[in-house]
N, C-alpha and C. Protein backbone atom coordinates (compact mmCIF):
# COMPACT_ATOMS: atom_id res chain seq x y z
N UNK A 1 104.42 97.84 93.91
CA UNK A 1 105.43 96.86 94.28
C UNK A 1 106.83 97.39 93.97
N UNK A 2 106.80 98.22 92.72
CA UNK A 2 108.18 98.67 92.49
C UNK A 2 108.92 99.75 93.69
N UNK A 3 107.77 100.41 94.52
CA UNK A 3 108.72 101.07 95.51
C UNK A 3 108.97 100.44 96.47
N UNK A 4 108.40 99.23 97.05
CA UNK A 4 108.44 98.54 97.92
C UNK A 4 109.74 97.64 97.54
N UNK A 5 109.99 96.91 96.68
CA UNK A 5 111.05 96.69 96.47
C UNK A 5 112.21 97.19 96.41
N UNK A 6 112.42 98.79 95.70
CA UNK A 6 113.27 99.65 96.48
C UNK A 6 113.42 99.82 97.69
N UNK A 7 112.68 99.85 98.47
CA UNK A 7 112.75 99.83 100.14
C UNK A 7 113.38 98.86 100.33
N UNK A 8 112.78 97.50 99.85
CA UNK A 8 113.72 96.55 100.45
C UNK A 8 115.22 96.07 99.86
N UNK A 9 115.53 96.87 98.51
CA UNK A 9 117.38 96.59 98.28
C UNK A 9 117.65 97.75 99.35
N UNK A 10 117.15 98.97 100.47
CA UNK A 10 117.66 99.61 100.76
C UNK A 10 117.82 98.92 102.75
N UNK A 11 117.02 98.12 102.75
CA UNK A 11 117.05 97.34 104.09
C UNK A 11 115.87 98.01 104.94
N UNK A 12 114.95 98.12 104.44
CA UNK A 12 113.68 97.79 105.30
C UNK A 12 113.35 97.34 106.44
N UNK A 13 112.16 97.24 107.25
CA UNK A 13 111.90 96.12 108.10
C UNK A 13 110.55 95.73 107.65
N UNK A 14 111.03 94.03 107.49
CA UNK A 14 109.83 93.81 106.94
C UNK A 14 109.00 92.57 107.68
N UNK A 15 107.64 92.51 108.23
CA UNK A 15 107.40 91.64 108.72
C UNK A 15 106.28 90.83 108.18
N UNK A 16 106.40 89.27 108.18
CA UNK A 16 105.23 88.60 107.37
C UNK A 16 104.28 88.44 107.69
N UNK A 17 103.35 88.75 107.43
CA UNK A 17 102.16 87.98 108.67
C UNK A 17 100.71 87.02 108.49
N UNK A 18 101.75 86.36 107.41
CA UNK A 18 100.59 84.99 107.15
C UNK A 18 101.18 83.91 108.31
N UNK A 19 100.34 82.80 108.06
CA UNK A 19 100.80 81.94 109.21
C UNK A 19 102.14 81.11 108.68
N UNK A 20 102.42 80.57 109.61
CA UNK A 20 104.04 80.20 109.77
C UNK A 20 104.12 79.15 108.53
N UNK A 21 103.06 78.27 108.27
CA UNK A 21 103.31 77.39 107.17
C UNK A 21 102.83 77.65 106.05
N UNK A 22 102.05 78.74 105.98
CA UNK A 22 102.57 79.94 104.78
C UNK A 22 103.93 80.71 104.58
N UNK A 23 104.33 80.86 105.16
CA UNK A 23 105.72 81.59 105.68
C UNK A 23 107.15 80.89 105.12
N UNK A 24 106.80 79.44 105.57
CA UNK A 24 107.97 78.72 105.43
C UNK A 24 108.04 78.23 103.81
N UNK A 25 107.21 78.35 103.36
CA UNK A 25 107.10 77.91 101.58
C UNK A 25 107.16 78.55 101.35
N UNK A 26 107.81 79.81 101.71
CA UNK A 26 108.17 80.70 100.29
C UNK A 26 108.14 82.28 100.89
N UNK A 27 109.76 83.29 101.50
CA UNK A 27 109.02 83.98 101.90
C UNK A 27 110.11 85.32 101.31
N UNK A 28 109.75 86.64 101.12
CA UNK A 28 110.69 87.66 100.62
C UNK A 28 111.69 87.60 101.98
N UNK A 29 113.00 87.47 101.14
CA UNK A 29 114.43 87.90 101.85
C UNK A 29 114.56 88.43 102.80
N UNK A 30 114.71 88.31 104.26
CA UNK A 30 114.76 89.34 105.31
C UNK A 30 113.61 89.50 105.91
N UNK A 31 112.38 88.87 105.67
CA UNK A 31 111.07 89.04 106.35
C UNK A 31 111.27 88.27 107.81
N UNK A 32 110.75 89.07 108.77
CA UNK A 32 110.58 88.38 109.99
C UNK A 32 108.91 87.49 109.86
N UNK A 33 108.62 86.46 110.67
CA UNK A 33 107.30 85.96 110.42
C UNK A 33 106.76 86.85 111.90
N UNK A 34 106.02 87.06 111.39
CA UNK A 34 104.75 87.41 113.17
C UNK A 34 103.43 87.39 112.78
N UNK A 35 102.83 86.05 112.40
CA UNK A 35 101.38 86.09 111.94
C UNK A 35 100.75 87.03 112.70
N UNK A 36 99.61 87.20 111.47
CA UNK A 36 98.36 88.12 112.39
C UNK A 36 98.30 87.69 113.68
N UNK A 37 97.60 86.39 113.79
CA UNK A 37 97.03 85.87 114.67
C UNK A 37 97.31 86.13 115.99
N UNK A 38 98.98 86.66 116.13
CA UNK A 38 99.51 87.09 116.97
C UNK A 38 99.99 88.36 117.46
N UNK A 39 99.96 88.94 116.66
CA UNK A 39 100.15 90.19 116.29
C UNK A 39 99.85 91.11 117.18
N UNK A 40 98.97 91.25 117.74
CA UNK A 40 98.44 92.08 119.03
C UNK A 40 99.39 92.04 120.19
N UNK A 41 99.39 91.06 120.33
CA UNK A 41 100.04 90.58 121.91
C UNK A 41 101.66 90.84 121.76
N UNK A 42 101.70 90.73 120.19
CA UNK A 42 103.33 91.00 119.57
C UNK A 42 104.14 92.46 119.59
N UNK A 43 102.96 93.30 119.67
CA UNK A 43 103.11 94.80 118.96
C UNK A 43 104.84 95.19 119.83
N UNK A 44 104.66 95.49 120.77
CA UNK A 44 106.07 95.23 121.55
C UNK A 44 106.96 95.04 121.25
N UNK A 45 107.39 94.43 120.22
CA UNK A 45 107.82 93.40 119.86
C UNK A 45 108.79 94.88 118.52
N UNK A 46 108.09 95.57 118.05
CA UNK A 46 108.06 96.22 117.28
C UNK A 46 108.48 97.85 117.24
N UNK A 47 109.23 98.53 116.79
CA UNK A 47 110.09 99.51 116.71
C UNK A 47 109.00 100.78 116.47
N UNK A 48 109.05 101.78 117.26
CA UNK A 48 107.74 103.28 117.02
C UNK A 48 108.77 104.05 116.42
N UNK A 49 110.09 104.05 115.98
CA UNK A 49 110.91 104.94 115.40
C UNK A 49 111.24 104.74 114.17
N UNK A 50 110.61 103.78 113.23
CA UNK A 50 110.71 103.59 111.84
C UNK A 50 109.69 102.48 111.13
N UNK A 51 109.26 102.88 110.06
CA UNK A 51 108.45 101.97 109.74
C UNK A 51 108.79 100.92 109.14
N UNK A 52 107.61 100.26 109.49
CA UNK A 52 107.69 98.42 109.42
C UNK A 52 106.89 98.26 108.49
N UNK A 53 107.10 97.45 107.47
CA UNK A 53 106.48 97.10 106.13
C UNK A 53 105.54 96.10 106.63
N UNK A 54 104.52 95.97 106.25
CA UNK A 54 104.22 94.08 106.33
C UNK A 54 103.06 93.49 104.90
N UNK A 55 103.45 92.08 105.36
CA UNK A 55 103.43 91.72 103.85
C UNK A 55 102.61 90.58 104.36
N UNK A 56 101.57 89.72 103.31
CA UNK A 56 101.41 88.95 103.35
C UNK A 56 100.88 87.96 102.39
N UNK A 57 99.86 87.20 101.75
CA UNK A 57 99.84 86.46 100.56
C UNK A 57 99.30 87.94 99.20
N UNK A 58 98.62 88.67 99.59
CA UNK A 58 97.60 89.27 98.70
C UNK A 58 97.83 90.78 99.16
N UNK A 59 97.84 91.14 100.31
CA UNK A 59 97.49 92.38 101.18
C UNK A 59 96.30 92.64 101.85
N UNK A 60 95.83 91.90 101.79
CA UNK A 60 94.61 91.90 102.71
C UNK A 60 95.04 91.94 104.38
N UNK A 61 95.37 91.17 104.94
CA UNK A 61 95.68 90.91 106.23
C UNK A 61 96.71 91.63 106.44
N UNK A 62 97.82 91.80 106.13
CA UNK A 62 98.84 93.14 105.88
C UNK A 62 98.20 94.43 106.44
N UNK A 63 97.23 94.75 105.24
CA UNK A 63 96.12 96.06 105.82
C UNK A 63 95.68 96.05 107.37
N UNK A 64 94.73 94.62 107.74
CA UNK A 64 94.80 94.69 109.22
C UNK A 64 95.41 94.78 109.96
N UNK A 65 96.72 94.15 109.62
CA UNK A 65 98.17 94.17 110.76
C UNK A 65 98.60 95.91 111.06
N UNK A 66 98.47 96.71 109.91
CA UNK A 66 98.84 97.73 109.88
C UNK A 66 97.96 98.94 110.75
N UNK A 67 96.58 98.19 110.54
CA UNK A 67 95.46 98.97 111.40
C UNK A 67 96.27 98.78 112.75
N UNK A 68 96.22 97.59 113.49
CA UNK A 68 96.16 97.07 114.52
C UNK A 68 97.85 97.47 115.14
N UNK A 69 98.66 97.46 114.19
CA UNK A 69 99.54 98.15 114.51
C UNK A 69 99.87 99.91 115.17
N UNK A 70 99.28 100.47 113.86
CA UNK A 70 99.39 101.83 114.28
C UNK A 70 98.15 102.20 115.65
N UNK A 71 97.08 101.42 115.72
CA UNK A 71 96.57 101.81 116.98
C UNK A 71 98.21 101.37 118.14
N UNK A 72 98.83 100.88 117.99
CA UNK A 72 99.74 100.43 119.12
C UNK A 72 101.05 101.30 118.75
N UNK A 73 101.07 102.68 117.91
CA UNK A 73 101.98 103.61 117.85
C UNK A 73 103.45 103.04 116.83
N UNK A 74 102.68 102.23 116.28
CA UNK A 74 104.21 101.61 115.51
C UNK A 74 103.25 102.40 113.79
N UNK A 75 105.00 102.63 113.28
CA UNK A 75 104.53 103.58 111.77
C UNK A 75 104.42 102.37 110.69
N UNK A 76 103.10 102.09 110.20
CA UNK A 76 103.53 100.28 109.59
C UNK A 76 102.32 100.99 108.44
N UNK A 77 102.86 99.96 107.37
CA UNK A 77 102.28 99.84 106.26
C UNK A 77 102.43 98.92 105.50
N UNK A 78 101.39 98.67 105.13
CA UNK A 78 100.96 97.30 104.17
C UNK A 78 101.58 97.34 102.68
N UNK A 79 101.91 96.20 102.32
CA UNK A 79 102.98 96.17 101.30
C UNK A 79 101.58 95.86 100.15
N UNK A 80 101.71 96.58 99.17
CA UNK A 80 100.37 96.20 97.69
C UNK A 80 100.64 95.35 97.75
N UNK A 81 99.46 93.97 97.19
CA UNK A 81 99.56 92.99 96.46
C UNK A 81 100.37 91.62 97.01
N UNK A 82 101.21 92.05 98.47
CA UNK A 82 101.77 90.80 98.76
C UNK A 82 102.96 90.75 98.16
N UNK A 83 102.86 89.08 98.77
CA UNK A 83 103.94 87.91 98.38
C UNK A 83 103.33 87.81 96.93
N UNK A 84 102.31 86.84 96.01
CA UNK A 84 101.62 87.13 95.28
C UNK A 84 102.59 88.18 94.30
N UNK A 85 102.50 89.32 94.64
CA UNK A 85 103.19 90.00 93.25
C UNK A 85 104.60 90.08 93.43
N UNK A 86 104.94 89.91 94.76
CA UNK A 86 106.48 90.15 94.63
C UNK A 86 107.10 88.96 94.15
N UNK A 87 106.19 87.62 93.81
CA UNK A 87 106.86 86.55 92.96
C UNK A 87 106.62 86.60 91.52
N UNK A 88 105.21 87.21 91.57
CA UNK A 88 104.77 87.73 90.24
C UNK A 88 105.85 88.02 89.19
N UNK A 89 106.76 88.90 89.81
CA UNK A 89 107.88 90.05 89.41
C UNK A 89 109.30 89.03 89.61
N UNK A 90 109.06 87.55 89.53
CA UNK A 90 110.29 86.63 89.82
C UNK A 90 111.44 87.52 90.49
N UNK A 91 110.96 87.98 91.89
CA UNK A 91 111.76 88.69 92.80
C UNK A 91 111.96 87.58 93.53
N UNK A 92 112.93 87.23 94.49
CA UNK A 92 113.34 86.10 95.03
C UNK A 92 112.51 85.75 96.71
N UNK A 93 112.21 84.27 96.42
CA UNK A 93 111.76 83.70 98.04
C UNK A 93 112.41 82.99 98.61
N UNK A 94 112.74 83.11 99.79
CA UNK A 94 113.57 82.12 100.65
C UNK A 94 112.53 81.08 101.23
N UNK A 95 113.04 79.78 101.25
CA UNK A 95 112.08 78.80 102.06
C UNK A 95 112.17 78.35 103.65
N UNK A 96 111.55 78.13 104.43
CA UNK A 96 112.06 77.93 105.68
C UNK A 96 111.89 78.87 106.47
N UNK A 97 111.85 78.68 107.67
CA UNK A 97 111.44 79.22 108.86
C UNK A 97 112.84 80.51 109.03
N UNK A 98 112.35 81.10 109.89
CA UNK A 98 113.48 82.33 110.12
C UNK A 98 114.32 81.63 110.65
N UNK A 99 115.90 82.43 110.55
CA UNK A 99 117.05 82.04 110.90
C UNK A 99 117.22 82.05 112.34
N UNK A 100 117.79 81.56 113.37
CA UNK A 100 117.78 81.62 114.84
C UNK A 100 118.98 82.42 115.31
């Protein structure tokens, strides 16, 4: 978690990918939401020239996003441990849906 958090005071891209009302209670600074669930159909959506963090309660689903990602040519990696430790570490959560 400690390099991942360096990544993100350095401006990261980071995307969440629990579902949206997981998302909105509580989410690291600057995270875009793109649940799994959607994720496939999303990939597009997503930059092949730098990697994309993704995060989600634990890292479990993170890991899949990242599978399912790099089959679709994007450089992504799963953040350890989540949301879960990055509050662990009273690192800060924003509440609420992404900004428009």
């Amino acid at each position: 978690m400690e390099e991942f958090a360096e990544l993100h005071r350095t401006g990261c891209l980071l995307v969440d990918v629990r579902e949206t009302h997981e998302y909105t209670k509580g989410h690291v600074p600057g995270a875009t939401s793109m649940p799994l669930s959607h994720l496939a159909h999303r990939a597009d959506e997503l930059p092949t020239d730098t990697t994309v963090h993704l995060i989600c309660a634990s890292g479990h689903r993170s890991r899949i996003a990242a599978r399912i990602l790099r089959s679709a040519g994007v450089d992504a990696r799963s953040v350890s441990g989540g949301t879960a430790a990055w509050a662990h570490r009273n690192l800060p959560l924003v509440r609420g849906p992404n900004p428009s």
